[in-house]
N, C-alpha and C. Protein backbone atom coordinates (compact mmCIF):
# COMPACT_ATOMS: atom_id res chain seq x y z
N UNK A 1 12.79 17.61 5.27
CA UNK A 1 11.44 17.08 5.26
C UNK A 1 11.42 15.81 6.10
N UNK A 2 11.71 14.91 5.46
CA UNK A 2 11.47 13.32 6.33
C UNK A 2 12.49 12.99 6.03
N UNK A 3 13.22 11.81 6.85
CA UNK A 3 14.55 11.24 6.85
C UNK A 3 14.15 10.26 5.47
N UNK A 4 15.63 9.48 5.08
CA UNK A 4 15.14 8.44 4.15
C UNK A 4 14.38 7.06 5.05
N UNK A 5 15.10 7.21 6.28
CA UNK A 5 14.76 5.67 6.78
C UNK A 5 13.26 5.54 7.10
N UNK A 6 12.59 6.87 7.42
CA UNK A 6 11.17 7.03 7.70
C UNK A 6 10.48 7.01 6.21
N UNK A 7 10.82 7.20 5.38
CA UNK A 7 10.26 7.32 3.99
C UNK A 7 10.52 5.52 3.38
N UNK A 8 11.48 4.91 3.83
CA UNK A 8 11.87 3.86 3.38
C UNK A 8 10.46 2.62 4.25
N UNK A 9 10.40 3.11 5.70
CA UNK A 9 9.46 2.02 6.38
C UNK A 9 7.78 2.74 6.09
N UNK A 10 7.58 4.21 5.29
CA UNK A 10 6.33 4.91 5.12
C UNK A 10 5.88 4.07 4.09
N UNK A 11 7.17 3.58 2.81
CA UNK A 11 6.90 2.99 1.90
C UNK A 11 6.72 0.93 2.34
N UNK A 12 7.57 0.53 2.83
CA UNK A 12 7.25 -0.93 3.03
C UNK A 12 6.17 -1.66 4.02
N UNK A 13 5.95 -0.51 4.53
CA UNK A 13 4.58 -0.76 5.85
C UNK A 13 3.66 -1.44 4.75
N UNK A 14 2.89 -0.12 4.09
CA UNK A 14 1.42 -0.21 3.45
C UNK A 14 1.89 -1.41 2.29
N UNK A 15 2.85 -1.44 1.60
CA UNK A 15 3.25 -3.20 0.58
C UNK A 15 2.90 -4.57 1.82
N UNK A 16 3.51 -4.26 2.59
CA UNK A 16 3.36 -5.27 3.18
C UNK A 16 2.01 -5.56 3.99
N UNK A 17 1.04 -4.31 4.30
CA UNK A 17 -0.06 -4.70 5.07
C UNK A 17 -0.87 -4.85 3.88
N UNK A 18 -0.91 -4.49 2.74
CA UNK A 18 -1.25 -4.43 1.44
C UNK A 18 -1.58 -6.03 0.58
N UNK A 19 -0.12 -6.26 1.04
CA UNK A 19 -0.05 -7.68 0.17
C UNK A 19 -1.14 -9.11 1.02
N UNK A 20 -0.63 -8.66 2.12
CA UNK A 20 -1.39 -10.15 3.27
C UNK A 20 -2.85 -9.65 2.66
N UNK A 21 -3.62 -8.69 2.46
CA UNK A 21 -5.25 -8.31 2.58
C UNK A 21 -5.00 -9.05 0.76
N UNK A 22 -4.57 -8.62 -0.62
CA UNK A 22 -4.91 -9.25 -1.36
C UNK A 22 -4.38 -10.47 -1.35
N UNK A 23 -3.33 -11.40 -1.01
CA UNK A 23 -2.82 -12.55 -0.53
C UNK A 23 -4.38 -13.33 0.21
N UNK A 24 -5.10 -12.67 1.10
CA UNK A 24 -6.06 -13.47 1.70
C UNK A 24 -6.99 -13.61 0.70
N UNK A 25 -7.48 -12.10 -0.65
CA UNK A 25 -8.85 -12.29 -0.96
C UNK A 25 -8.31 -13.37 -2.32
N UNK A 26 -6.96 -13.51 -3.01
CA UNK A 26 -6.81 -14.67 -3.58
C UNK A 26 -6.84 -15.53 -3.59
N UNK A 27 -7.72 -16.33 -2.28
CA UNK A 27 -7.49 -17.28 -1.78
C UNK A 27 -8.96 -18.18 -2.14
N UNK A 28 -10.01 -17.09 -1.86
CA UNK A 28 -11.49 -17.24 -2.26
C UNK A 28 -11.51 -17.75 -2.85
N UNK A 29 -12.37 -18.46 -3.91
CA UNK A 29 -12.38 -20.23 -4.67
C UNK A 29 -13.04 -19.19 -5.90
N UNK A 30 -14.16 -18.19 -5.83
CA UNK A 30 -14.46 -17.95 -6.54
C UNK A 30 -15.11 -16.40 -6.71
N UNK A 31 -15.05 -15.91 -7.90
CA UNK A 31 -15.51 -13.96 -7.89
C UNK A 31 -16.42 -13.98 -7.32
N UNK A 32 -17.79 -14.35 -7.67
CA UNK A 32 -19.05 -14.78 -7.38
C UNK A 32 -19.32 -14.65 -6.31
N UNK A 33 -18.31 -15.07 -5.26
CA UNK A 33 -18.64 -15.44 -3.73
C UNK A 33 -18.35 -14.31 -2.65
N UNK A 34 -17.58 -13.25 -3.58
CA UNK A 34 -16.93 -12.14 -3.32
C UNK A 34 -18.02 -11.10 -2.20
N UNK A 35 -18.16 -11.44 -1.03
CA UNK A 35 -19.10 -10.99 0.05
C UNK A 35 -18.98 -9.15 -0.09
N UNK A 36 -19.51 -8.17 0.30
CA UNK A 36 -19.14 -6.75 0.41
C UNK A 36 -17.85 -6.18 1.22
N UNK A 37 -17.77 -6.92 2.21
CA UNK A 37 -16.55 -7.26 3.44
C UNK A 37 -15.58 -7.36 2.42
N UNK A 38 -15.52 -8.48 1.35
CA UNK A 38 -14.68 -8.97 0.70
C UNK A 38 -13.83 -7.67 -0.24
N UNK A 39 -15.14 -6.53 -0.94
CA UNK A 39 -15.02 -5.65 -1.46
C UNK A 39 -14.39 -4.84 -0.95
N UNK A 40 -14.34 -4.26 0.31
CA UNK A 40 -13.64 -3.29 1.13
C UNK A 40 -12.43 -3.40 1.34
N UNK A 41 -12.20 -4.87 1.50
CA UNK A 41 -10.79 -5.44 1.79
C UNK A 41 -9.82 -5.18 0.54
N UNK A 42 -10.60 -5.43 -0.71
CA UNK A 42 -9.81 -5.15 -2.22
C UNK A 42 -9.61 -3.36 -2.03
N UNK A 43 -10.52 -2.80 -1.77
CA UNK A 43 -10.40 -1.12 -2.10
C UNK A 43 -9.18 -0.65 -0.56
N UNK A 44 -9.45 -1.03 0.07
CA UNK A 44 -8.23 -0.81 1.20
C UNK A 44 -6.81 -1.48 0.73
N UNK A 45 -6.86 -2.69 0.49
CA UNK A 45 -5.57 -3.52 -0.46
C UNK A 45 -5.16 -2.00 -1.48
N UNK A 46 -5.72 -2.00 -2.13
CA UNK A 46 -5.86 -0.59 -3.33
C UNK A 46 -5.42 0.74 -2.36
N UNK A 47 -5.83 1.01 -1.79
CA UNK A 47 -5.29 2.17 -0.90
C UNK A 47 -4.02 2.16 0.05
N UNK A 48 -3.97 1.17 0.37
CA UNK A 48 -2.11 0.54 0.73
C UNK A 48 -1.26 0.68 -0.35
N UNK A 49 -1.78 0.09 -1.07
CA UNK A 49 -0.52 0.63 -2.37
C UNK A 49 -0.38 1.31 -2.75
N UNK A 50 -1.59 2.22 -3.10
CA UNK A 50 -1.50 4.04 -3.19
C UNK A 50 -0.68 4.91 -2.45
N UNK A 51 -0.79 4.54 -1.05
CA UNK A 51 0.14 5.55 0.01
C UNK A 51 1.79 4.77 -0.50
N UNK A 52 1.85 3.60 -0.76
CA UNK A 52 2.94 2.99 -0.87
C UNK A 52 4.05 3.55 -1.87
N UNK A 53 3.13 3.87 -2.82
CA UNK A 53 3.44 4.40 -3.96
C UNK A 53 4.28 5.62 -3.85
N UNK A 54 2.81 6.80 -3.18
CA UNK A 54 2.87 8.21 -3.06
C UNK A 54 4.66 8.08 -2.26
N UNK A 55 4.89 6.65 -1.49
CA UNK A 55 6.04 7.28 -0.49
C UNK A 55 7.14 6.36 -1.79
N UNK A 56 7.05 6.20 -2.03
CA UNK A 56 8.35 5.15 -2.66
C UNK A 56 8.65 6.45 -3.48
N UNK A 57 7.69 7.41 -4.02
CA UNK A 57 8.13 8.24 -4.82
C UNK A 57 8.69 9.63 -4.12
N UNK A 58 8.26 9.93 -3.59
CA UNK A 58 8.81 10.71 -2.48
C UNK A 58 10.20 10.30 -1.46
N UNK A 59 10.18 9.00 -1.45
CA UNK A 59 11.56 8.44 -1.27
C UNK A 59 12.72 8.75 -2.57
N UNK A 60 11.92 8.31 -3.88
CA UNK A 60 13.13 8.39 -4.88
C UNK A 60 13.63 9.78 -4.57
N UNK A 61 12.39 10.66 -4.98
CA UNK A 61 12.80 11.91 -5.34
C UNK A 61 13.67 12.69 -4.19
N UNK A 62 14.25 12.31 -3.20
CA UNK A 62 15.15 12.64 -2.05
C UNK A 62 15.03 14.11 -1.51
N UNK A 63 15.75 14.69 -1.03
CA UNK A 63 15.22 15.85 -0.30
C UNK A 63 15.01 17.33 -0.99
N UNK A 64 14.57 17.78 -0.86
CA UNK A 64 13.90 19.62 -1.76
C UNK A 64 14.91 20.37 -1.20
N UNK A 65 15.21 21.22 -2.96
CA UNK A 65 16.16 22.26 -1.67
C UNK A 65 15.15 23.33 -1.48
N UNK A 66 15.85 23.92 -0.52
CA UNK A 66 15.40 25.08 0.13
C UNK A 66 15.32 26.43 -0.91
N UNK A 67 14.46 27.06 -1.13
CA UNK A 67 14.33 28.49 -2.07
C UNK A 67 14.39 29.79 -0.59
């Protein structure tokens, strides 16, 4: 299927482009102020970690055998 080292950078890409987008919206002073822009940025943050996930687990679970 996929090597580990491609499953290893499938998984640390989206953490890391993940973390800087909620890293920035923590920064905001307050919920309140939370623009729609602001909103998209949280649901994409949220969807980086999802793929992050889907691969970290697909990393654990290592290669399928063949039937």
């Amino acid at each position: 299927m996929f090597s580990r080292k491609v499953l290893g950078t499938a998984t640390l890409m989206p953490i890391i482009i993940g973390s800087v987008g909620l890293v920035n919206l923590m920064h905001q002073p307050r919920f309140e102020t939370y623009r729609t822009v602001d909103v998209v940025q949280l649901l994409g943050t949220g969807a980086c970690y999802g793929v992050a996930l889907v691969a970290l687990l697909a990393f654990l679970r290592g290669p399928r055998a063949s039937s």
